[in-house]
C-alpha atoms as a PDB file:
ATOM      1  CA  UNK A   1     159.964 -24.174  17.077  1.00  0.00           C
ATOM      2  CA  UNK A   2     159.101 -26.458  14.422  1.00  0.00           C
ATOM      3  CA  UNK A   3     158.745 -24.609  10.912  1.00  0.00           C
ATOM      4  CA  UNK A   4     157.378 -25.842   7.827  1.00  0.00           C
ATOM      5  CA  UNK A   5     158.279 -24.106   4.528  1.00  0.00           C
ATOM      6  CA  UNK A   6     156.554 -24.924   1.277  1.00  0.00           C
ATOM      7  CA  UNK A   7     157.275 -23.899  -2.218  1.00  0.00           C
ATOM      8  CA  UNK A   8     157.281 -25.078  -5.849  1.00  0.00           C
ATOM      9  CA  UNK A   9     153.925 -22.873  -6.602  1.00  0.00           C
ATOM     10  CA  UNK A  10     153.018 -21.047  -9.430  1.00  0.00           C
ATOM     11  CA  UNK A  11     150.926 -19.944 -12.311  1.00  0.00           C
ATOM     12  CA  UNK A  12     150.467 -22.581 -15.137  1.00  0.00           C
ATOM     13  CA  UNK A  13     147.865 -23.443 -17.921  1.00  0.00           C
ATOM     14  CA  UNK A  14     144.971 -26.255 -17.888  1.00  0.00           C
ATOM     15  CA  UNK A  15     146.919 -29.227 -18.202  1.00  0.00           C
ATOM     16  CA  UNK A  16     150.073 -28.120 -17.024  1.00  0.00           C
ATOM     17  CA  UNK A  17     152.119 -29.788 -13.776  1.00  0.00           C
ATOM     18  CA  UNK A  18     153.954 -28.723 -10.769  1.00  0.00           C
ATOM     19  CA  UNK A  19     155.862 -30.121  -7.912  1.00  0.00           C
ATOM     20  CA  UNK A  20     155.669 -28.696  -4.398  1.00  0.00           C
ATOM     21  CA  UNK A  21     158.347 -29.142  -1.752  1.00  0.00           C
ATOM     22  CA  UNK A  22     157.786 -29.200   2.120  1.00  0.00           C
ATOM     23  CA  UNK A  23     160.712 -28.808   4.049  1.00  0.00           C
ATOM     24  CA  UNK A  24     160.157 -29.203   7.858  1.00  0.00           C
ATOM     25  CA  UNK A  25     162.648 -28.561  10.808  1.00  0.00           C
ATOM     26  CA  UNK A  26     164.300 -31.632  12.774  1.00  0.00           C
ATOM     27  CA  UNK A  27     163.137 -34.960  12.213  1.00  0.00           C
ATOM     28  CA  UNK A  28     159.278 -34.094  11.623  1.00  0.00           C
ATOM     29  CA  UNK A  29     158.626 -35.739   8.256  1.00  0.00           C
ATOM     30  CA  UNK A  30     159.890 -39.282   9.729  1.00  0.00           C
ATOM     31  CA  UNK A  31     158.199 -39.079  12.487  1.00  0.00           C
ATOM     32  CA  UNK A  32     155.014 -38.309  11.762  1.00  0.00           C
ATOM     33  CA  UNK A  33     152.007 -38.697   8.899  1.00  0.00           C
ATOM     34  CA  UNK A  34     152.094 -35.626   6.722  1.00  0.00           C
ATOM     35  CA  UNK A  35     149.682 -34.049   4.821  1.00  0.00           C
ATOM     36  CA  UNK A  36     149.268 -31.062   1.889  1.00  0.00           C
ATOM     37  CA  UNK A  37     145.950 -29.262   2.127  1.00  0.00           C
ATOM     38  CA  UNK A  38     144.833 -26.565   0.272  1.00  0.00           C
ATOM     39  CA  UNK A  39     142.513 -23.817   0.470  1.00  0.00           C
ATOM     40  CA  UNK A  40     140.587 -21.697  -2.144  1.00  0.00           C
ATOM     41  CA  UNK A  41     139.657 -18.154  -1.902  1.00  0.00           C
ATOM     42  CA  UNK A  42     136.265 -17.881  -0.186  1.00  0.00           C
ATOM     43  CA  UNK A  43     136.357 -21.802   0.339  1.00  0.00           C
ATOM     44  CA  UNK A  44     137.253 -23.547   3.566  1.00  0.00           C
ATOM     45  CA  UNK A  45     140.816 -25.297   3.313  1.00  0.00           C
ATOM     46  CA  UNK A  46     140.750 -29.123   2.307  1.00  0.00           C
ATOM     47  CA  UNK A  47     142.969 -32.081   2.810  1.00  0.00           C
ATOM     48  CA  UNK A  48     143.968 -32.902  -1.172  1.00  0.00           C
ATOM     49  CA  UNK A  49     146.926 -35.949   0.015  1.00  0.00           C
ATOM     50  CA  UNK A  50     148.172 -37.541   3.041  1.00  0.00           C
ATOM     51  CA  UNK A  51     151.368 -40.197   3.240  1.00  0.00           C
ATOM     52  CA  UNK A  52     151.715 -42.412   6.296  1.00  0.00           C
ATOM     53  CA  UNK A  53     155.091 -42.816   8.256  1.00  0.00           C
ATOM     54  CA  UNK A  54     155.001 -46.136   6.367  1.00  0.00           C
ATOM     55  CA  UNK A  55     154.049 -44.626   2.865  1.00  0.00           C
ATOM     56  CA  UNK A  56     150.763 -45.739   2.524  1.00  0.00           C
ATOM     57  CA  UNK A  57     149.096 -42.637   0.440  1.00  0.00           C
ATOM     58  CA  UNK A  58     145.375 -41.513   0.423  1.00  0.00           C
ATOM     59  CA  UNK A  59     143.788 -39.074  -2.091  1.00  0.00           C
ATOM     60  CA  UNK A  60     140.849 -36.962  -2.215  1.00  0.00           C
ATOM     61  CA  UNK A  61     138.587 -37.667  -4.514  1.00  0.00           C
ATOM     62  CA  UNK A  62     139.036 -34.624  -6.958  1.00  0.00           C
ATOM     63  CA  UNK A  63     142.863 -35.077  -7.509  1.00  0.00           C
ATOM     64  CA  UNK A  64     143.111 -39.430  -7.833  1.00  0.00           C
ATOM     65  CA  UNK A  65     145.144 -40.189 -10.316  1.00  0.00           C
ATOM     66  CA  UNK A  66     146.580 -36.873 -11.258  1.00  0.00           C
ATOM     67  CA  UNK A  67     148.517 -35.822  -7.796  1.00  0.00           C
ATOM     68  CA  UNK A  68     151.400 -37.976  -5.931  1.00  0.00           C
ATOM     69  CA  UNK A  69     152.532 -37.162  -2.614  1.00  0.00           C
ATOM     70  CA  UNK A  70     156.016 -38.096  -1.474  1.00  0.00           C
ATOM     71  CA  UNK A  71     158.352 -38.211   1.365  1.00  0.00           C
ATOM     72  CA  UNK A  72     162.238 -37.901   1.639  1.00  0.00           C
ATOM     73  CA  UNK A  73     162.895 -38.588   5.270  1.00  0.00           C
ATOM     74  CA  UNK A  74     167.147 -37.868   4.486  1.00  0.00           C
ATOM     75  CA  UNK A  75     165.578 -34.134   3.113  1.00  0.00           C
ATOM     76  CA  UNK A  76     162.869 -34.146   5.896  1.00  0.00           C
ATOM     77  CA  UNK A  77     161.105 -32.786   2.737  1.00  0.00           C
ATOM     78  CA  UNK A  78     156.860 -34.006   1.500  1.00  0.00           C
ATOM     79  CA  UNK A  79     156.377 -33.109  -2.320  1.00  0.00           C
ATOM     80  CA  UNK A  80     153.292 -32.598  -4.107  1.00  0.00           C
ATOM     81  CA  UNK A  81     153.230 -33.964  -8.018  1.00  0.00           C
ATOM     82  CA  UNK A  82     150.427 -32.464  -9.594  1.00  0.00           C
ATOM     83  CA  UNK A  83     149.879 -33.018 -13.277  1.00  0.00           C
ATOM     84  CA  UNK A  84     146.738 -32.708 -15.643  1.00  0.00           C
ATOM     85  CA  UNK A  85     146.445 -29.255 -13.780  1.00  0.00           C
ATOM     86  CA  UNK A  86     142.513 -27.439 -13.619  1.00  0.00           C
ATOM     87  CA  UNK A  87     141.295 -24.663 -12.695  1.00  0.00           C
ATOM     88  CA  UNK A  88     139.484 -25.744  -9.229  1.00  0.00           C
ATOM     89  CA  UNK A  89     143.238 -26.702  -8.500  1.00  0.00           C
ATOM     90  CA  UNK A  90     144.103 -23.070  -8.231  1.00  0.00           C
ATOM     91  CA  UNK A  91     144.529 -22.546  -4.471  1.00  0.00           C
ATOM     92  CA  UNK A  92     147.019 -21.778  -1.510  1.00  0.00           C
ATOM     93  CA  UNK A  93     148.810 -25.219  -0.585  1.00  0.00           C
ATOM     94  CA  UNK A  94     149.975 -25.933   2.882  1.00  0.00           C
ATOM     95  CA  UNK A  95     151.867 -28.681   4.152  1.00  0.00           C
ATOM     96  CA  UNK A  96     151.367 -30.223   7.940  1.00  0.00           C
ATOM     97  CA  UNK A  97     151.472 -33.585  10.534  1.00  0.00           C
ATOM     98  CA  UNK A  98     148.096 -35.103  10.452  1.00  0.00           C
ATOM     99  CA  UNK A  99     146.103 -37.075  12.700  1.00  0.00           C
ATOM    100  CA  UNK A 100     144.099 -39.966  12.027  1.00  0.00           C
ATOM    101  CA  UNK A 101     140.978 -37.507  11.877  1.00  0.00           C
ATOM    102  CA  UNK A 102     142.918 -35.297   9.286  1.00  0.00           C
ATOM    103  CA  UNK A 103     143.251 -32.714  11.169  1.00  0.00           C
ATOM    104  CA  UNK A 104     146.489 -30.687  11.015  1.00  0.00           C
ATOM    105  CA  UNK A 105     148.816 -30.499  14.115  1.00  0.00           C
ATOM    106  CA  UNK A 106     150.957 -27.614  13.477  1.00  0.00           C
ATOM    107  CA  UNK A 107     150.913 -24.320  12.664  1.00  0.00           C
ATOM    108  CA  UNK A 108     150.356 -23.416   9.268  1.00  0.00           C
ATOM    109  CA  UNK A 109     153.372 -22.252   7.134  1.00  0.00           C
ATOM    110  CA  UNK A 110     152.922 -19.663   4.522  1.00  0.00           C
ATOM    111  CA  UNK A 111     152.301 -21.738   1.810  1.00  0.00           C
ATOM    112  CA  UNK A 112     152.352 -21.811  -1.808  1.00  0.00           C
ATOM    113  CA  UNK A 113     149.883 -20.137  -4.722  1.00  0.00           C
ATOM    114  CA  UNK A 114     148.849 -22.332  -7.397  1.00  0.00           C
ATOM    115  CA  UNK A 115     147.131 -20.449 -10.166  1.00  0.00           C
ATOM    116  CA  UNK A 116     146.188 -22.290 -13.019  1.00  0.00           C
ATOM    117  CA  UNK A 117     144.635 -20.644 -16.282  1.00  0.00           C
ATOM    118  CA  UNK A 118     142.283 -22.557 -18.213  1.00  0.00           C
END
């Protein structure tokens, strides 16, 4: 069964960063496009970044040019950069495969709380 196990989370102030790990079982991260999505209390969950098996990145629009996402096929690990941390960041973060319609294919791990205080 494949597993997918993210951490890195935590509390932080406005402006702060944090870097997420993904580790997935067998050969999942170089095989496939991978995502991190998040979801807010009360809101429904959102892709934030995707990375292609080629490395080709795309962003949503509320997180350009303050989040990375990353792959390390050798780890079979996806990261998550986040810098210039706000509030609306604040949010469970799951990793997953993605389609072309960004829709997850897995089940979702337990993810990882991101609080941050303004």
């Amino acid at each position: 069964q494949v597993q997918l196990a993210e951490s890195g989370g935590g509390s932080v102030q406005a402006g702060g960063s944090l870097r997420l790990s993904c580790a997935a079982s067998g050969t999942i991260v170089m095989s496939n496009d991978m995502a991190w999505y998040r979801q807010a209390p009360g809101k429904q969950r959102e892709l934030v970044a995707r990375i292609s098996r080629s490395g080709s990145t795309n962003y949503a629009d509320s997180v350009k040019g303050r989040f990375t996402i990353s792959r390390d096929n050798a780890k079979n690990t996806v990261y998550l950069e986040m810098n210039s941390l706000k509030s609306d960041d604040s949010a469970v973060y799951y990793c997953n495969v993605v389609n072309v319609f960004d829709r997850a294919i897995l089940s979702w791990g337990q993810g990882t709380q991101v609080t941050v205080s303004s």
